[in-house]
C-alpha atoms as a PDB file:
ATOM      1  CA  UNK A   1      -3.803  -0.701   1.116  1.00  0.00           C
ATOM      2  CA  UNK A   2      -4.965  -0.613   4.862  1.00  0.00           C
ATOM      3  CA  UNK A   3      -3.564  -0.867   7.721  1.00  0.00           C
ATOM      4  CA  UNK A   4      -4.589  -1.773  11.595  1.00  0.00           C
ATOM      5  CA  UNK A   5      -3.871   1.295  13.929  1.00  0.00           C
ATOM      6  CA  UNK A   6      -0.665   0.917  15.250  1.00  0.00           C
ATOM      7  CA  UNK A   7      -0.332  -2.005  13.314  1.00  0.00           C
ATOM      8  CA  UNK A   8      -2.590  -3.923  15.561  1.00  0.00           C
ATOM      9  CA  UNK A   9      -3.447  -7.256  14.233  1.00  0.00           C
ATOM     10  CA  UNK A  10      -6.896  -6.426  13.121  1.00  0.00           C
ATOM     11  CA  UNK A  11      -7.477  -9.297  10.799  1.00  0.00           C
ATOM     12  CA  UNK A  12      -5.678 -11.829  13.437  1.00  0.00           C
ATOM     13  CA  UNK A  13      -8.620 -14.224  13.703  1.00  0.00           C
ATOM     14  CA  UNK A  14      -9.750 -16.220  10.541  1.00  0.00           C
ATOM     15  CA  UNK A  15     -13.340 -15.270  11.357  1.00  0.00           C
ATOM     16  CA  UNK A  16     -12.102 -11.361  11.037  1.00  0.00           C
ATOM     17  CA  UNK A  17     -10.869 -11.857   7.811  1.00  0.00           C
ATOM     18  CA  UNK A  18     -13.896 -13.720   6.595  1.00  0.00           C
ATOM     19  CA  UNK A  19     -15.854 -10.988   7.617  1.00  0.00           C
ATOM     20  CA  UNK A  20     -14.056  -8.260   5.371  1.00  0.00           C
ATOM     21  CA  UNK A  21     -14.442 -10.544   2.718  1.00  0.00           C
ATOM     22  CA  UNK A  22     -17.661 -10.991   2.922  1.00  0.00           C
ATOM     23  CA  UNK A  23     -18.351  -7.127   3.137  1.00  0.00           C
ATOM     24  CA  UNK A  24     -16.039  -5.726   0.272  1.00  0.00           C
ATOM     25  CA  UNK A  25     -17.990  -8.906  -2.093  1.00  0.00           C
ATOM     26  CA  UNK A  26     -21.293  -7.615  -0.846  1.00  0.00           C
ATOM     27  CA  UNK A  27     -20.298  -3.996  -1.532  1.00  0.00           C
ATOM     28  CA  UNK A  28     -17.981  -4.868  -4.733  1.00  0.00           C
ATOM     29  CA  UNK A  29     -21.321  -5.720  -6.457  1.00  0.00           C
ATOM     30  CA  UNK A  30     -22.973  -1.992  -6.176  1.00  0.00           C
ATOM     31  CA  UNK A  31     -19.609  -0.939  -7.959  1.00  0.00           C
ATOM     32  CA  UNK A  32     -18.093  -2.085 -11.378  1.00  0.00           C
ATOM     33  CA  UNK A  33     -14.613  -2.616  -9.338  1.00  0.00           C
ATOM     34  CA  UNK A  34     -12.903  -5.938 -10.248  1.00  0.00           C
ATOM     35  CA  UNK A  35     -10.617  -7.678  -7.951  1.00  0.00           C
ATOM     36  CA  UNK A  36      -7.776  -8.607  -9.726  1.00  0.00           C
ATOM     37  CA  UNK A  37      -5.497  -9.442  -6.536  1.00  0.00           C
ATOM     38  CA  UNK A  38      -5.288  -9.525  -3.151  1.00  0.00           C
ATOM     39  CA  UNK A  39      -4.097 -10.477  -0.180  1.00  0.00           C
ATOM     40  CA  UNK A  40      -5.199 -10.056   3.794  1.00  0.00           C
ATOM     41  CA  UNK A  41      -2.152 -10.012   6.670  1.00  0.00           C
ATOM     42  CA  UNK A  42      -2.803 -10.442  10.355  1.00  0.00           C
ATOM     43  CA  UNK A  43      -2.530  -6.279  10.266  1.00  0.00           C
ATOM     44  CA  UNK A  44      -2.968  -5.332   6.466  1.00  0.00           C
ATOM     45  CA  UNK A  45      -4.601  -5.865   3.378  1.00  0.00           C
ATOM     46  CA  UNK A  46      -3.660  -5.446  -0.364  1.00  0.00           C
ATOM     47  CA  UNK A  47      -6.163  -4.777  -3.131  1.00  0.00           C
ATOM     48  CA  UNK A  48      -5.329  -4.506  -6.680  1.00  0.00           C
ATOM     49  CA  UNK A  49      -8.284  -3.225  -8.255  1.00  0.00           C
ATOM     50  CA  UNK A  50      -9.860  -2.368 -11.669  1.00  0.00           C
ATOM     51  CA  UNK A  51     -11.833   1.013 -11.174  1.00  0.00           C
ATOM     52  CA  UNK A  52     -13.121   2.738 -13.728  1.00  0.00           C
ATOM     53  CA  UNK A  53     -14.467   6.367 -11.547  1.00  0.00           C
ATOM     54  CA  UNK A  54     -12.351   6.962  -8.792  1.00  0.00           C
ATOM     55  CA  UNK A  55     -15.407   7.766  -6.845  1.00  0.00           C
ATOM     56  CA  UNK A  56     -16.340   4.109  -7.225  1.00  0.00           C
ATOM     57  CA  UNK A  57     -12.970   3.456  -5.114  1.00  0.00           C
ATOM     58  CA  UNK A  58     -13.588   5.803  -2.335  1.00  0.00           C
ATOM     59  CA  UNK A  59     -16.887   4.547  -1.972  1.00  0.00           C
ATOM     60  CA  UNK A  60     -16.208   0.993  -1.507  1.00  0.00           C
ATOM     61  CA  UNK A  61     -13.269   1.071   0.784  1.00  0.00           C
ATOM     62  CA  UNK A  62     -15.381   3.977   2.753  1.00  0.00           C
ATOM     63  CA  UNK A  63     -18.374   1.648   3.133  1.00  0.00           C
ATOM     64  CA  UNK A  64     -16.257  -1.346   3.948  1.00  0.00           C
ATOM     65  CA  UNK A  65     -14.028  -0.141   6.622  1.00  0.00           C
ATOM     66  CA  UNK A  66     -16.400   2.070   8.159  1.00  0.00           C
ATOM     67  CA  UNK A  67     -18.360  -1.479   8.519  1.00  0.00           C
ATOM     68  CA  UNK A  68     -15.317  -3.654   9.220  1.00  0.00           C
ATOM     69  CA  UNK A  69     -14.098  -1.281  12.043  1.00  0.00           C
ATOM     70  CA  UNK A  70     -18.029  -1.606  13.835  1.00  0.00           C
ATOM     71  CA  UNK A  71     -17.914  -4.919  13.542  1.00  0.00           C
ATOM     72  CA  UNK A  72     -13.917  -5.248  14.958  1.00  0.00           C
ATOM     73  CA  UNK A  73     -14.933  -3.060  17.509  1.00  0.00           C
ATOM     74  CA  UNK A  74     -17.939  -5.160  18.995  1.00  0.00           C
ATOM     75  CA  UNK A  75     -16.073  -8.073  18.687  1.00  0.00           C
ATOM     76  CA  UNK A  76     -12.799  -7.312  20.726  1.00  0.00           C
ATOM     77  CA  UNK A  77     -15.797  -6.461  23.537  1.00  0.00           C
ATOM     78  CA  UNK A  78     -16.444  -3.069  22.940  1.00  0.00           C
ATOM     79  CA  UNK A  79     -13.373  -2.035  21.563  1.00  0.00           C
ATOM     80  CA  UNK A  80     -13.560   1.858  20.817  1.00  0.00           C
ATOM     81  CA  UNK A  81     -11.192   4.160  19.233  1.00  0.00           C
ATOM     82  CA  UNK A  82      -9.296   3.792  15.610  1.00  0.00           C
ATOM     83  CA  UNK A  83      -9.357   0.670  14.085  1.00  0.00           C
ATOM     84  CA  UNK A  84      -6.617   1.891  10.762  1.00  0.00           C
ATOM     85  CA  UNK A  85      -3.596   3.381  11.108  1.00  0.00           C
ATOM     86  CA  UNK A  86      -4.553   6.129   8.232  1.00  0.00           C
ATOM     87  CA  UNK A  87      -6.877   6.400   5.477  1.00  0.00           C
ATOM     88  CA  UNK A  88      -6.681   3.949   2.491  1.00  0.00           C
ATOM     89  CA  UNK A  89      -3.765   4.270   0.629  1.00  0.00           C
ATOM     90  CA  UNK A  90      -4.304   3.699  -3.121  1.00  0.00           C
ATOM     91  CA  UNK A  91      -1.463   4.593  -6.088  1.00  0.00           C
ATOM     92  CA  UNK A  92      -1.689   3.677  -9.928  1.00  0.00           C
ATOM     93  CA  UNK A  93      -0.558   1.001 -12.079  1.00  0.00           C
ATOM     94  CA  UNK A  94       0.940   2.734 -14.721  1.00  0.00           C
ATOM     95  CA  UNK A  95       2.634   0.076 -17.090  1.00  0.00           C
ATOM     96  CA  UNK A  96       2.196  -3.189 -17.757  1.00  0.00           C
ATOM     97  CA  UNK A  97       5.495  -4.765 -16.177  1.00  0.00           C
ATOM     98  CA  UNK A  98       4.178  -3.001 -12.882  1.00  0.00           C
ATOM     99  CA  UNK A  99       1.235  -4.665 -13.089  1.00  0.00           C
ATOM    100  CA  UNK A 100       2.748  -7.903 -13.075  1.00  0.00           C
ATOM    101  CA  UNK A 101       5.121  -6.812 -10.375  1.00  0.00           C
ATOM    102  CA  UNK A 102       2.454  -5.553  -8.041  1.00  0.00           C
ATOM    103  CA  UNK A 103       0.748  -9.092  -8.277  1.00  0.00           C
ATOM    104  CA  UNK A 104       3.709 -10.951  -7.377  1.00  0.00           C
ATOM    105  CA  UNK A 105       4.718  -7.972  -4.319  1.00  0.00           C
ATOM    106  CA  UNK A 106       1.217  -8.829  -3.359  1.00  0.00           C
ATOM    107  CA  UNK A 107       0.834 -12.919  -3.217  1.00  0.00           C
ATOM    108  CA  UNK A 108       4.696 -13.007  -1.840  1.00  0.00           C
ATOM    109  CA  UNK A 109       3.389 -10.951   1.627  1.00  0.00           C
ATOM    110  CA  UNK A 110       2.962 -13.908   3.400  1.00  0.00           C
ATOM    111  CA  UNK A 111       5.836 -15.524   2.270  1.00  0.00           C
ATOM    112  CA  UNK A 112       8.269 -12.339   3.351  1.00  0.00           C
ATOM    113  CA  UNK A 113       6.728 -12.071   6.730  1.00  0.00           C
ATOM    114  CA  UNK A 114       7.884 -15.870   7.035  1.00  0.00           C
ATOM    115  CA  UNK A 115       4.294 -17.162   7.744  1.00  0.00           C
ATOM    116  CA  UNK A 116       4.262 -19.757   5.422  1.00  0.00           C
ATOM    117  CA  UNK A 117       7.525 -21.199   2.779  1.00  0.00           C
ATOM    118  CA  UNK A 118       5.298 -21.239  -0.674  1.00  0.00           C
ATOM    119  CA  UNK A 119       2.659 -18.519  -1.766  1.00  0.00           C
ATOM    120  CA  UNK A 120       0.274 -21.494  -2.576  1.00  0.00           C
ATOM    121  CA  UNK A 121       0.411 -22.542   1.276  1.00  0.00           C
ATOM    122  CA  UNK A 122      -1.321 -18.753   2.327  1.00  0.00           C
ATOM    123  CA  UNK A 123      -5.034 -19.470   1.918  1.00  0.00           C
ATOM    124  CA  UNK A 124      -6.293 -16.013   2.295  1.00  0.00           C
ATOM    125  CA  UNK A 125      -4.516 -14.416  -1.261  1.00  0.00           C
ATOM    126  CA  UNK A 126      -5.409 -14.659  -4.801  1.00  0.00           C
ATOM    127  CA  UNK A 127      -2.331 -16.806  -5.703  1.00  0.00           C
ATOM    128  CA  UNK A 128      -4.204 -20.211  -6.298  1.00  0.00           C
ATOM    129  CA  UNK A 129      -7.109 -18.678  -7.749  1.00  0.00           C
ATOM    130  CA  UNK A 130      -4.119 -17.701 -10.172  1.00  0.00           C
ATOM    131  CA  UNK A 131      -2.769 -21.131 -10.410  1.00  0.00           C
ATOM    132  CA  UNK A 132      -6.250 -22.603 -11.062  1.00  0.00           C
ATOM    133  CA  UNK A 133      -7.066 -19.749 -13.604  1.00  0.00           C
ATOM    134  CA  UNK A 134      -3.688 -20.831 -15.901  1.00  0.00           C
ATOM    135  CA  UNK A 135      -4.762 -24.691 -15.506  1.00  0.00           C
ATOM    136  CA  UNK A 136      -8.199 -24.037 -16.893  1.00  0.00           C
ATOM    137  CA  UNK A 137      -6.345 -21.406 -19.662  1.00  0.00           C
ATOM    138  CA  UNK A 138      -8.837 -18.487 -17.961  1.00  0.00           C
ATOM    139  CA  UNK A 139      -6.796 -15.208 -18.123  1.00  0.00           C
ATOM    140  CA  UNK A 140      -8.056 -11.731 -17.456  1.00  0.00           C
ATOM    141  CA  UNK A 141      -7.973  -9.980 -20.295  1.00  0.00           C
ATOM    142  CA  UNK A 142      -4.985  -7.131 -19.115  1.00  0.00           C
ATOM    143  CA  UNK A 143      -2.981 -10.751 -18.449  1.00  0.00           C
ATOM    144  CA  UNK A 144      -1.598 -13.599 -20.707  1.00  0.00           C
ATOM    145  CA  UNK A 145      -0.917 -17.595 -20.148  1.00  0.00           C
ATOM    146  CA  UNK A 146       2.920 -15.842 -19.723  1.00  0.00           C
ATOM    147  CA  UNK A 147       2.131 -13.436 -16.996  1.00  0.00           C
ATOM    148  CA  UNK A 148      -0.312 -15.961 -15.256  1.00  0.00           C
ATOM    149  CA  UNK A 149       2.814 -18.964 -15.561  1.00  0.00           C
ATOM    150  CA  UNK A 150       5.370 -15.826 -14.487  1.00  0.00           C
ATOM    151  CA  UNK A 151       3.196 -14.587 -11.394  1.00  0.00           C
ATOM    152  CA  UNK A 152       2.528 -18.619 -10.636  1.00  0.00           C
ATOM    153  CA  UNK A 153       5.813 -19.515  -9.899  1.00  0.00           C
ATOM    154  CA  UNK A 154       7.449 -20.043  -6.310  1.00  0.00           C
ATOM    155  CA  UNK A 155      10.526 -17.348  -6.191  1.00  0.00           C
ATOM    156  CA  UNK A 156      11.797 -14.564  -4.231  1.00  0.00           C
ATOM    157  CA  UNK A 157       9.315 -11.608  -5.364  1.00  0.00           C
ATOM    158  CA  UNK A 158      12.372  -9.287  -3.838  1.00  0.00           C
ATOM    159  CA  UNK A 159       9.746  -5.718  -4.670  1.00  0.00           C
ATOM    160  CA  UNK A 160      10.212  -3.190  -2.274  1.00  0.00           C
ATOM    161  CA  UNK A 161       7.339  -0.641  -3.750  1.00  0.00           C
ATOM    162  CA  UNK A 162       3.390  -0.949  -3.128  1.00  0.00           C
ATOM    163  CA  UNK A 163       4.504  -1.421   0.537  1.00  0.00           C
ATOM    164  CA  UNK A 164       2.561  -0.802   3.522  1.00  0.00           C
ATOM    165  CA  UNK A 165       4.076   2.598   5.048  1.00  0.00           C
ATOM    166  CA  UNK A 166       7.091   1.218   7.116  1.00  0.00           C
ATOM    167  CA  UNK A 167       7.906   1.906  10.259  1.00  0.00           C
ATOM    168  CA  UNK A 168      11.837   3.587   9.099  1.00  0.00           C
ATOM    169  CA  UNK A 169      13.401   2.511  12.358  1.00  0.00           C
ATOM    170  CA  UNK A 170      12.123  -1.016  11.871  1.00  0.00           C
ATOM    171  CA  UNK A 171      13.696  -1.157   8.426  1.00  0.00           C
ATOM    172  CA  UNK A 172      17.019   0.730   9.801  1.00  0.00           C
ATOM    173  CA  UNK A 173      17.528  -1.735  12.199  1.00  0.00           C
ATOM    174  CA  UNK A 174      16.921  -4.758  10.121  1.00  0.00           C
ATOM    175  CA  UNK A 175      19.179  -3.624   7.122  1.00  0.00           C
ATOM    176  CA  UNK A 176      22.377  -2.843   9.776  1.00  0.00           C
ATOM    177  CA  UNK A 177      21.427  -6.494  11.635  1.00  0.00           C
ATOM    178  CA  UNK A 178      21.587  -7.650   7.969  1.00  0.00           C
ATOM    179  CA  UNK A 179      25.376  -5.273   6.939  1.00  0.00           C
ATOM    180  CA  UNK A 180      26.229  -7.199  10.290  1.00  0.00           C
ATOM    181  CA  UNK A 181      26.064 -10.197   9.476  1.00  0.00           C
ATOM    182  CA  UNK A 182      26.847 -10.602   5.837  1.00  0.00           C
ATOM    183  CA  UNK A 183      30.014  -8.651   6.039  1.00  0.00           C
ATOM    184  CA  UNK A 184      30.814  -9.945   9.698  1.00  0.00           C
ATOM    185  CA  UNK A 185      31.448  -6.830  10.975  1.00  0.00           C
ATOM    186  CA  UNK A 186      30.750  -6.014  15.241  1.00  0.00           C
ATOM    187  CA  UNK A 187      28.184  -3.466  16.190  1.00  0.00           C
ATOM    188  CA  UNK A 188      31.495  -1.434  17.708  1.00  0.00           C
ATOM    189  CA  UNK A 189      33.424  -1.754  14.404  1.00  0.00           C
ATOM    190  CA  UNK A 190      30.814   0.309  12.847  1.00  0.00           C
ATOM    191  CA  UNK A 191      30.547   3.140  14.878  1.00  0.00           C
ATOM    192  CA  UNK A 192      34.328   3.398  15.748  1.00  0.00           C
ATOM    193  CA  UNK A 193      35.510   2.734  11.949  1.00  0.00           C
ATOM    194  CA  UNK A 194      34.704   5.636   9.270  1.00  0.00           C
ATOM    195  CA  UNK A 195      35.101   3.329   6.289  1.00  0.00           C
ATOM    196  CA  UNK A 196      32.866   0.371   7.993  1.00  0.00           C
ATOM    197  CA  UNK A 197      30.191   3.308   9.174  1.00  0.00           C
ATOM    198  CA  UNK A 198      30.356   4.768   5.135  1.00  0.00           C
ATOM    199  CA  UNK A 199      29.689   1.046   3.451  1.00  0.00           C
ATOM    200  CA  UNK A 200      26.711   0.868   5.942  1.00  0.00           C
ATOM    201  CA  UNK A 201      25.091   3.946   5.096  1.00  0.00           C
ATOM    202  CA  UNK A 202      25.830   3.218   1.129  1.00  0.00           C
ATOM    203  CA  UNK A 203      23.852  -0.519   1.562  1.00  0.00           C
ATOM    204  CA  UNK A 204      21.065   1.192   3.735  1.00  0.00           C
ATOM    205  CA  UNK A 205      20.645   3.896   0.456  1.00  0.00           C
ATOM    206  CA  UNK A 206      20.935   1.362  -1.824  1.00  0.00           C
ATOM    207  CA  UNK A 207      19.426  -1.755  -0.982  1.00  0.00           C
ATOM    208  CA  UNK A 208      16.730  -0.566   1.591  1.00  0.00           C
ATOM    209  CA  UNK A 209      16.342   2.716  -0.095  1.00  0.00           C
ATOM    210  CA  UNK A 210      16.181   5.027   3.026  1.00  0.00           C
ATOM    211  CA  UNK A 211      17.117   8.394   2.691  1.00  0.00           C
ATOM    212  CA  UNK A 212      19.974  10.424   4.036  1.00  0.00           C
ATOM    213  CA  UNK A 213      17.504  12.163   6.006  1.00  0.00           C
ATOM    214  CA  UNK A 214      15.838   9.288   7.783  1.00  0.00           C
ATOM    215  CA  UNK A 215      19.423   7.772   8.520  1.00  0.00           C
ATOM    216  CA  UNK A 216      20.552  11.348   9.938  1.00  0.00           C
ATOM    217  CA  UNK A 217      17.190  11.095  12.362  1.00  0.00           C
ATOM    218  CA  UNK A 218      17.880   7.588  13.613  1.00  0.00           C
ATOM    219  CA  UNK A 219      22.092   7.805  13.871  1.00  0.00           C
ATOM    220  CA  UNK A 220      21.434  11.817  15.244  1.00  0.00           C
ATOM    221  CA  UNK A 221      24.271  13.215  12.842  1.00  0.00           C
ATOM    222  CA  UNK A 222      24.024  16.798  11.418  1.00  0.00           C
ATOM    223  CA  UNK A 223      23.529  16.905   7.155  1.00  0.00           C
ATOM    224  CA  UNK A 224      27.300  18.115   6.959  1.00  0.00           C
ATOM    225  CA  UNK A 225      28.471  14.743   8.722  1.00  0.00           C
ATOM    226  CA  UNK A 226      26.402  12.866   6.395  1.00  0.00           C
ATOM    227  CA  UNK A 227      28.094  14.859   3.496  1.00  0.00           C
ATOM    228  CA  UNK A 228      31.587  14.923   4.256  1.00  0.00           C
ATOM    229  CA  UNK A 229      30.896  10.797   5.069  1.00  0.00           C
ATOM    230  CA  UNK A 230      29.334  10.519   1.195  1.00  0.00           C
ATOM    231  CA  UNK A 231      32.100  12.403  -0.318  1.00  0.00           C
ATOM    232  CA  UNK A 232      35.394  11.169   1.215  1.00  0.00           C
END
């Protein structure tokens, strides 16, 4: 996973993402990395790789950011400074229903950040290289017809791992707009009513998995507070 510095839109013009394309293929090949998904945002790309050395990793996504960020940087007319928000981020697939799962988190980015209404409508994924692999019965060999017909279909991958870092206020703010409306409450009813205030801070644990200390940062309540909240 990458990620545009300050999540500018570094991949916001289709000849920007063509171009890191084209330079993790031409690096890919001195490597025996396989591409098993991906996916390129206006502001962040997923790999799901096959790597056999680790080195092999750091290697290509060192020569093909280093590379990508030159080339960003001449083209927004001498652009200097960061072009990623961090380093790569990479974590393991350790089972075989994550695997699966990651595929489907992946293809579905598009589809979440309301860009397009099908996965197959998103040109710049894997997804219909999927769909084309199950019509021609071509399956890699860590997938079968099932997973390839399972990871094909057009629902609501709902997967909240594999993510891009969020921003915590961003995700705060959308889960209370969301408590709001679904349970019809008023902004004031939830910081005036204990029992409204409680339910809130249950669904943001819960659905959007922040963590009692994030929502004591954003809300600037003490631990105790939070406690006595939990526990009553």
């Amino acid at each position: 996973m990458i990620q545009g510095h300050k999540k500018e839109n570094i991949f916001g013009k289709t000849r920007y993402i063509y171009q890191y394309i084209n330079l993790i293929k031409k690096f890919i090949k001195e490597t025996d990395i396989k591409i098993i998904a991906y996916c390129i945002m206006s502001n962040h790309v997923h790999f799901l790789l096959q790597v056999d050395k680790i080195e092999q990793l750091s290697k290509l996504m060192q020569r093909t950011n280093t590379a990508y960020a030159c080339y960003y940087n001449y083209m927004e007319k001498g652009r200097v400074g960061h072009v990623y928000r961090d380093r790569y981020k990479s974590q393991p697939i350790n089972s075989h229903k994550y695997l699966i799962q990651c595929i489907k988190y992946i293809h579905f980015n598009p589809v979440k950040a309301h860009m397009v209404n099908k996965c197959s409508e998103y040109k710049f994924s894997s997804y219909n290289y999927f769909c084309k692999k199950l019509k021609e019965e071509k399956f890699h060999k860590f997938l079968t017809k099932e997973d390839y017909e399972n990871i094909c279909q057009n629902v609501n991958y709902d997967i909240e791992f594999l993510d891009v870092e969020k921003d915590i206020k961003e995700v705060i703010t959308n889960g209370i707009a969301m408590f709001l409306k679904e349970n019809e409450y008023s902004l004031f009813e939830v910081f005036t009513k204990r029992e409204v205030f409680k339910d809130l801070i249950f669904t943001l644990k819960q659905e959007k998995k922040v963590k009692y200390i994030e929502m004591m940062n954003f809300f600037e309540i003490t631990r105790g507070s939070i406690q006595k909240l939990i526990k009553s």
